[in-house]
Protein backbone atom coordinates (compact mmCIF):
# COMPACT_ATOMS: atom_id res chain seq x y z
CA UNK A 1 9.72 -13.38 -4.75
CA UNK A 2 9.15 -9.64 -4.18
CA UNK A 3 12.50 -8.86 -6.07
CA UNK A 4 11.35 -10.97 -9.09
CA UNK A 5 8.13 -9.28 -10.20
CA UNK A 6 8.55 -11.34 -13.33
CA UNK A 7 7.94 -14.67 -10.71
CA UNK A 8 5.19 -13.17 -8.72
CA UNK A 9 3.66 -9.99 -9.28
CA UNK A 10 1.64 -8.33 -7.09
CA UNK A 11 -0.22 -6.04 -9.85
CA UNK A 12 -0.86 -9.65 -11.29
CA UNK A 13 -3.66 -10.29 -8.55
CA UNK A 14 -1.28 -11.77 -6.13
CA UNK A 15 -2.48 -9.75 -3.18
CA UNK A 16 -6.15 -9.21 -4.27
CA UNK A 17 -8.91 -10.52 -2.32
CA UNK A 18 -10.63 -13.81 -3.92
CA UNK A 19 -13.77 -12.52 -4.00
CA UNK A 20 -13.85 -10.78 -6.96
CA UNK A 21 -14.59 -6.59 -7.33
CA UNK A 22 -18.07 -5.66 -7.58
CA UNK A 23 -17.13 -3.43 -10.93
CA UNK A 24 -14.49 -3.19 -13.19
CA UNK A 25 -13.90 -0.23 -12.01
CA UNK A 26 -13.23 -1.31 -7.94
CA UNK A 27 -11.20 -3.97 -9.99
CA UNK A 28 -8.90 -1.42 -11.66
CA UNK A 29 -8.69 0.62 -8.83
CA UNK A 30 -7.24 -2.82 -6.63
CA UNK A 31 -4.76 -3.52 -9.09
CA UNK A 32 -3.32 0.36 -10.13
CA UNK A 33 -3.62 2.62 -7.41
CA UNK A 34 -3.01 0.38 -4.12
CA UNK A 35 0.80 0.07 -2.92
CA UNK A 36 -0.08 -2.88 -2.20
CA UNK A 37 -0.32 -3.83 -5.44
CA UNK A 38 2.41 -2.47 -7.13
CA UNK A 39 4.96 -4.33 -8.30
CA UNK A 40 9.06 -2.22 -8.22
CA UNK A 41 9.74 0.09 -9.15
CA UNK A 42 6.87 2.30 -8.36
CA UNK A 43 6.15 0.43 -5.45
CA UNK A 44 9.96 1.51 -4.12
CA UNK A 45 9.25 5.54 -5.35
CA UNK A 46 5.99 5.58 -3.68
CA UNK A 47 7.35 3.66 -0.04
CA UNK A 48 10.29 5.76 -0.07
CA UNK A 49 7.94 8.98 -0.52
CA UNK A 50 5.63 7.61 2.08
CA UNK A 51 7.95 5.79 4.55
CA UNK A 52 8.58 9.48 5.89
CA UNK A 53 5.54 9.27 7.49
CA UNK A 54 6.41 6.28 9.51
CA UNK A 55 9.20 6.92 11.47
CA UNK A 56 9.35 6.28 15.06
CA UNK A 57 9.12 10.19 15.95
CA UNK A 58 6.41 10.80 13.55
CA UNK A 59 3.95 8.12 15.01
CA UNK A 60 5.15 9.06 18.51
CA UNK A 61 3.57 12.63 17.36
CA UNK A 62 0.19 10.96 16.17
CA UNK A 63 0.05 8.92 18.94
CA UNK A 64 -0.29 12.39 20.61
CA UNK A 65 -2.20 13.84 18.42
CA UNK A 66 -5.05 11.07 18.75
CA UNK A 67 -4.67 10.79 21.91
CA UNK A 68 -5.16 14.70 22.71
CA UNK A 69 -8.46 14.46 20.06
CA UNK A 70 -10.16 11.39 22.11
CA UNK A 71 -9.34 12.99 25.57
């Protein structure tokens, strides 16, 4: 499905809560500026910019981080 955005699209409401947004504008905001729901390719431009940030070695280091801030 997630390769066929024209089958199920996620800026379609497909991942949006079922309650509905309190305003149109919390409603915009769900379905424009949330990864979650974009549908490719933006989606792929903004996981490959943020994907960086995941790595094993970079959550090692804010595992440390934290960890040094709660101690």
């Amino acid at each position: 499905m997630n390769r066929h955005p024209e089958v199920f699209s996620s800026n379609k409401g497909g991942t949006q809560m079922q309650e509905p947004a309190e305003n149109d504008e919390m409603d915009q905001f769900q379905r424009d500026a949330l990864m979650l729901s974009m549908d490719p390719p933006k989606h792929t431009r903004y996981r490959r910019i943020v994907s960086r940030g995941f790595t094993p070695r970079m959550i090692n280091l804010l595992e440390d981080y934290l960890q040094n801030r709660t101690d």
